[in-house]
Protein backbone atom coordinates (compact mmCIF):
# COMPACT_ATOMS: atom_id res chain seq x y z
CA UNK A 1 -0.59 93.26 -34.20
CA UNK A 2 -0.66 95.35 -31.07
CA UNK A 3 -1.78 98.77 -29.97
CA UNK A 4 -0.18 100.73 -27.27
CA UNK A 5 -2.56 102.20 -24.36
CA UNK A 6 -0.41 105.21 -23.48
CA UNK A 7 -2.91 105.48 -20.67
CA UNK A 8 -2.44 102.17 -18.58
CA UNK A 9 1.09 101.55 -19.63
CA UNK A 10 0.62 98.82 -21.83
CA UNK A 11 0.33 97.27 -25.01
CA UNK A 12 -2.63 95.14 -25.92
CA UNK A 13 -4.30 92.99 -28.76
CA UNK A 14 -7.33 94.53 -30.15
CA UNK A 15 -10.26 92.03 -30.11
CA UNK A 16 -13.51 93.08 -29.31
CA UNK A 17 -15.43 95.76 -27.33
CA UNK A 18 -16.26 93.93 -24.67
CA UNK A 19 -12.28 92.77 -24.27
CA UNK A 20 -8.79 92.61 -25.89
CA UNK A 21 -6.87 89.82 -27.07
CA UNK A 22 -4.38 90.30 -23.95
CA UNK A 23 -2.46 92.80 -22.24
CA UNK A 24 1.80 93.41 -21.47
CA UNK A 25 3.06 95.70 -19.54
CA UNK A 26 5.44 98.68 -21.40
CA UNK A 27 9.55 98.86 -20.29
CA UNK A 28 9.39 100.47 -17.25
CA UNK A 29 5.95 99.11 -15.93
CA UNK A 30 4.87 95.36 -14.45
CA UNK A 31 1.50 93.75 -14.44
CA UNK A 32 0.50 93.47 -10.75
CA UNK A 33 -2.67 90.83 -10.02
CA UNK A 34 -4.61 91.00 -7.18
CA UNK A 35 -6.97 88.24 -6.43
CA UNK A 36 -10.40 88.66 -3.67
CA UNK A 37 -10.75 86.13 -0.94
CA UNK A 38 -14.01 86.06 -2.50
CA UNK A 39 -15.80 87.35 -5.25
CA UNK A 40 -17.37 90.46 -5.12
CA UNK A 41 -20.56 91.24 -6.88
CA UNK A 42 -19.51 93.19 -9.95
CA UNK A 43 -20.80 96.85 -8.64
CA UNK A 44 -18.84 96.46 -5.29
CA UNK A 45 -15.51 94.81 -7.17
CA UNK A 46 -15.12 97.51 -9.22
CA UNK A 47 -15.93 100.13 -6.38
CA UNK A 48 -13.01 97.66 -4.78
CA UNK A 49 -10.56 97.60 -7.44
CA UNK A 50 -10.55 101.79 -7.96
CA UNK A 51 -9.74 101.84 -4.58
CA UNK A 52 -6.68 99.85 -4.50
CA UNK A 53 -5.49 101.17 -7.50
CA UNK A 54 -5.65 104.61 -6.64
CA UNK A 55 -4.75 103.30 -3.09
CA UNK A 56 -1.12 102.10 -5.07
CA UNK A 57 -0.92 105.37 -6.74
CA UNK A 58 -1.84 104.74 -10.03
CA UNK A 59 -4.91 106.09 -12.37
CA UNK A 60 -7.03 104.12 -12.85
CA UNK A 61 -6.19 103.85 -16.89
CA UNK A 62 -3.79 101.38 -15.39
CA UNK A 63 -6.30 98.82 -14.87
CA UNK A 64 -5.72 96.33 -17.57
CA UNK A 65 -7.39 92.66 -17.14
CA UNK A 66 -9.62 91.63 -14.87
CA UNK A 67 -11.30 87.62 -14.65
CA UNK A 68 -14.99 87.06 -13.61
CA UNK A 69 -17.46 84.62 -12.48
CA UNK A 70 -20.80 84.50 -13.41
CA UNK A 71 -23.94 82.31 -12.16
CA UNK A 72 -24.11 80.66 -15.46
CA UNK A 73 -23.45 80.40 -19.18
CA UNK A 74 -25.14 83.39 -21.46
CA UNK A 75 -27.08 83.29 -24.57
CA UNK A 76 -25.67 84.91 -27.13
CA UNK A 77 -28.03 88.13 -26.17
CA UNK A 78 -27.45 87.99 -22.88
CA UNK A 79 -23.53 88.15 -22.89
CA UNK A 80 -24.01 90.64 -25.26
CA UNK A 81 -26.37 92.97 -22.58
CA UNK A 82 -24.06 91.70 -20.18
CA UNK A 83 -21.02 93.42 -21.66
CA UNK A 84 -23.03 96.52 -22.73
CA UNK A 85 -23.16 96.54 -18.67
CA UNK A 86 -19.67 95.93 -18.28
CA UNK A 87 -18.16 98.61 -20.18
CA UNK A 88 -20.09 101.26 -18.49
CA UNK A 89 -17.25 101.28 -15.85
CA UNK A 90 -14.50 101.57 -18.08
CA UNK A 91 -15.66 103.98 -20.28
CA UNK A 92 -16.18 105.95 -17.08
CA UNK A 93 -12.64 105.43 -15.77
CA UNK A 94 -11.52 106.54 -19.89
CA UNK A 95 -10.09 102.82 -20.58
CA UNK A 96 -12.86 102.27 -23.29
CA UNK A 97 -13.43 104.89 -25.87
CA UNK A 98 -16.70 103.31 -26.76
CA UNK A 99 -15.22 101.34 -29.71
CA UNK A 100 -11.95 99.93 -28.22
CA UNK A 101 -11.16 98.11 -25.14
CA UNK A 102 -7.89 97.46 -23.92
CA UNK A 103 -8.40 94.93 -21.00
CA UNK A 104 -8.44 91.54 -21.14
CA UNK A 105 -10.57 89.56 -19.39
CA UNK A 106 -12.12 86.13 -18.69
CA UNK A 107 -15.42 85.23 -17.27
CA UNK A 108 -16.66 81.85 -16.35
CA UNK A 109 -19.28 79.92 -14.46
CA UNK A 110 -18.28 77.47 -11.87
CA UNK A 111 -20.36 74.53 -11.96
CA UNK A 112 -20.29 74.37 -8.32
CA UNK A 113 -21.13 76.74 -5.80
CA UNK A 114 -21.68 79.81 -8.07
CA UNK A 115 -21.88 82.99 -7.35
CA UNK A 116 -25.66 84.85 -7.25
CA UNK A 117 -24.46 87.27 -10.14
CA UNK A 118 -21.67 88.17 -11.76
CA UNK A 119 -18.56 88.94 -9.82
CA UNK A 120 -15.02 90.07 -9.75
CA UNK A 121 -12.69 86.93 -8.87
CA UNK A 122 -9.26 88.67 -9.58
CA UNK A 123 -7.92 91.88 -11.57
CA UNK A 124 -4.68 93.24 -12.75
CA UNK A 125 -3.14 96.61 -12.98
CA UNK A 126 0.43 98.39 -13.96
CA UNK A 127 2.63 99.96 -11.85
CA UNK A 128 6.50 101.46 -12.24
CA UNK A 129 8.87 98.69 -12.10
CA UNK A 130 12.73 98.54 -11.52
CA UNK A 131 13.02 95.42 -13.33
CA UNK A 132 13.36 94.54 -16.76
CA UNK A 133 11.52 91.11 -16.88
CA UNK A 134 8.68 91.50 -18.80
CA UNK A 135 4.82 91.16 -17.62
CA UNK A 136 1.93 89.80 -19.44
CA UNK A 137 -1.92 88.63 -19.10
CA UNK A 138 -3.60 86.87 -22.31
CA UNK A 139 -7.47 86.91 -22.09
CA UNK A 140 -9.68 83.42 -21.95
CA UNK A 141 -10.48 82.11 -25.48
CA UNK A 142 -12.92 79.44 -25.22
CA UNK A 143 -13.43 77.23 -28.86
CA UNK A 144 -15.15 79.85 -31.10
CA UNK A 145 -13.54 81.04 -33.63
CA UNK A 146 -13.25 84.49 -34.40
CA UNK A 147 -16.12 86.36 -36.62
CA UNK A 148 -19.57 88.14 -36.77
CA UNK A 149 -21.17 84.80 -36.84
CA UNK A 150 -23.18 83.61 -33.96
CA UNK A 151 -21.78 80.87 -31.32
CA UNK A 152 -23.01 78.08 -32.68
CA UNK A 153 -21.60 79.34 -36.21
CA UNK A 154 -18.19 79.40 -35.39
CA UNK A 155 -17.66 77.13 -32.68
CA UNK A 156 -15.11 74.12 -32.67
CA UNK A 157 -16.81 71.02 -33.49
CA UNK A 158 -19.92 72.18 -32.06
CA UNK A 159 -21.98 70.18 -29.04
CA UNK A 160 -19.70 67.53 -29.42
CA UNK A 161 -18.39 66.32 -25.87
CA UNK A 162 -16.91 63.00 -27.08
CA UNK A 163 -13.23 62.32 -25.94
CA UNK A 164 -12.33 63.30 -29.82
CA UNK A 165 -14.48 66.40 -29.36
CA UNK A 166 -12.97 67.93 -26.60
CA UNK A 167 -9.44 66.71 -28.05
CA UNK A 168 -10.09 69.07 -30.92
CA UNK A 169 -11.25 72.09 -28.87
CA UNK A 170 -8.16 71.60 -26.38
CA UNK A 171 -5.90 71.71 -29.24
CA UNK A 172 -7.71 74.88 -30.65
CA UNK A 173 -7.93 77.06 -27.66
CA UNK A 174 -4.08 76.09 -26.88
CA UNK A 175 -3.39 77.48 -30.24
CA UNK A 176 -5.27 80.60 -29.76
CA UNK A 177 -3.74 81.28 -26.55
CA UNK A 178 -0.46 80.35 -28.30
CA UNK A 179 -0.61 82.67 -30.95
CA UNK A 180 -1.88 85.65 -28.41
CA UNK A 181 1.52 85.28 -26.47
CA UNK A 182 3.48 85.32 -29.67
CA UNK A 183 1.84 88.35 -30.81
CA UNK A 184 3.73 89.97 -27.63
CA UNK A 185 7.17 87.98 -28.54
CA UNK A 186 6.46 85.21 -25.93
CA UNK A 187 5.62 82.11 -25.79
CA UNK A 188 4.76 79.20 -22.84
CA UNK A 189 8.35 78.99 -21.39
CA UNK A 190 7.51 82.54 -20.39
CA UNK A 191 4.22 81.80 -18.57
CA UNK A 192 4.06 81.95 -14.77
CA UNK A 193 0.60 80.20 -14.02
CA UNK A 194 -1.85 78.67 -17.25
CA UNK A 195 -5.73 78.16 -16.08
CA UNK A 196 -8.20 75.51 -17.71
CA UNK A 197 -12.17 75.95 -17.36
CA UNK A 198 -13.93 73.17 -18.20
CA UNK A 199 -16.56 70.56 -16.25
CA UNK A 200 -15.04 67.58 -18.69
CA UNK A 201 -12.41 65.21 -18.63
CA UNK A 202 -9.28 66.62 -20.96
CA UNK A 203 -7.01 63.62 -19.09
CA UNK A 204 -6.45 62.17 -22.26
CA UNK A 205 -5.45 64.65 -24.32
CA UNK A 206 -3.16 66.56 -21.55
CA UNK A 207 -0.09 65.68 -22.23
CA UNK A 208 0.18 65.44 -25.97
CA UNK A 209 -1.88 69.07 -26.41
CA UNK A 210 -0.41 70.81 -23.25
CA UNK A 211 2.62 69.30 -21.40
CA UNK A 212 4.61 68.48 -24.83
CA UNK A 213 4.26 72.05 -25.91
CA UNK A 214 5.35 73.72 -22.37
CA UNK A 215 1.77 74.87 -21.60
CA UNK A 216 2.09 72.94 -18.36
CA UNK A 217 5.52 73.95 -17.56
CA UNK A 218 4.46 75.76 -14.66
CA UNK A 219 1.73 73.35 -13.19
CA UNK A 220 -2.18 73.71 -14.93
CA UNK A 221 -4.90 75.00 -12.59
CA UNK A 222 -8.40 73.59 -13.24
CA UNK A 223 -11.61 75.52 -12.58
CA UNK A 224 -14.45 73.13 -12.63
CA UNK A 225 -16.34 76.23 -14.63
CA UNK A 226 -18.06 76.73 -17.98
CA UNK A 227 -16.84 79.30 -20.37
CA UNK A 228 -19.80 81.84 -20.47
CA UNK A 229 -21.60 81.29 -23.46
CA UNK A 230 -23.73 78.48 -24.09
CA UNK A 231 -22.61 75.26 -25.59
CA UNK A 232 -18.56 76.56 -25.50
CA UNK A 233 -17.23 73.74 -23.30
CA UNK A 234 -13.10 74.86 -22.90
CA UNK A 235 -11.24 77.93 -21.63
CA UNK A 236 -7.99 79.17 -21.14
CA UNK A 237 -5.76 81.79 -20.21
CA UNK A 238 -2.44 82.22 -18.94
CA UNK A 239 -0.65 85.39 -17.61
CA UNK A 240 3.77 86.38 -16.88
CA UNK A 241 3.02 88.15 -12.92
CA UNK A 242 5.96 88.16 -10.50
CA UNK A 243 3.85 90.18 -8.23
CA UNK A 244 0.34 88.65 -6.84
CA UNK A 245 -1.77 89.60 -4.23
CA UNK A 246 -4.78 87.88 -2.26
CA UNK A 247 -7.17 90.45 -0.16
């Protein structure tokens, strides 16, 4: 099921408050994403991001998925504060109503050279379009399942980082994402760029859980990053963008 965000020009997947499910740009409208030559600490990316988005002449309801990088994986209270932070923003620019939250989103931690606190790597907004090909960003799933639970609760074979362990968590975060896009009528052949976060070796179950399904069809791009809560060990996300920017 998705809702429509009159506001941004875009459908989305309801999820949770912090983020939706994913986002796809209305008839009439395309995504646009705009990635930073470097990530900007989160106060000064969104100061950033209202600029060029106003800048394009668009409100900036338009703003509709953003991805992240943060110094290091979360406890479960700590995402939570976090995303309490987070919001703040949107509910100012009147994207989140204080229950519901129409942008996607991902936020990982690279292992490697991360940044001192969380910043904005890339974001993605509508604008009118001429064309009729259609637009779409899903937000990162990492291997929890859905639910009220905590982390450890509901997540995919839990600590386990043995090759069959991180087999089964591939497998269920390619199904998530899967099932996201079809919730918009897509699927992989209509994916323009797929992204993997992990820091362990998914060699051996690439091709059977990825390539033979057409997640790959486009190429894979690996961030050696944790997902952002503690003990998840896989992410992914995947977006339909004919228009991307660097600045």
């Amino acid at each position: 099921m998705t809702n429509n965000f009159s506001a941004g020009n875009y459908r989305f997947i309801p999820a949770v408050f912090q983020y939706s499910g994913g986002v796809a740009a209305n008839p009439g409208y395309e995504i646009e994403r705009v990635r930073f030559d470097r990530p900007l600490p989160l106060a000064e990316g969104f100061a950033r991001v209202a600029k060029f988005i106003q800048s394009a002449g668009r409100p900036l309801t338009s703003f509709c998925a953003c991805e992240l990088r943060s110094p290091a994986a979360f406890t479960d209270d700590g995402f939570r504060n976090f995303n309490l932070r987070y919001v703040e923003t949107l509910a100012e620019w009147g994207v989140y109503d204080g229950t519901t939250n129409p942008v996607a989103r991902s936020n990982v931690c690279p292992e490697i050279d991360p940044p001192a606190e969380p910043s904005f790597y890339a974001f993605s907004f509508t604008r009118p379009s001429q064309s009729t090909a259609a637009s779409f960003v899903i937000a990162g799933s990492g291997e929890s399942q859905e639910g009220n639970a905590s982390y450890a609760e509901r997540t995919v074979r839990y600590r386990d980082v043995s090759s069959e362990g991180i087999a089964d968590k591939v497998r269920y975060v390619a199904d998530v994402i899967e099932r996201r896009m079809g919730e918009f009528g897509f699927g992989w052949k209509d994916a323009t760029a797929v992204q993997t976060y992990t820091i362990h070796d998914f060699h051996h179950v690439f091709a059977d859980a990825l390539v033979r399904r057409g997640a790959a069809r486009s190429g894979l791009t690996w961030h050696f990053a944790r997902p952002p809560v503690i003990d998840l060990e896989y992410e992914m996300d995947c977006r339909r963008v004919l228009r991307e920017l660097v600045i």
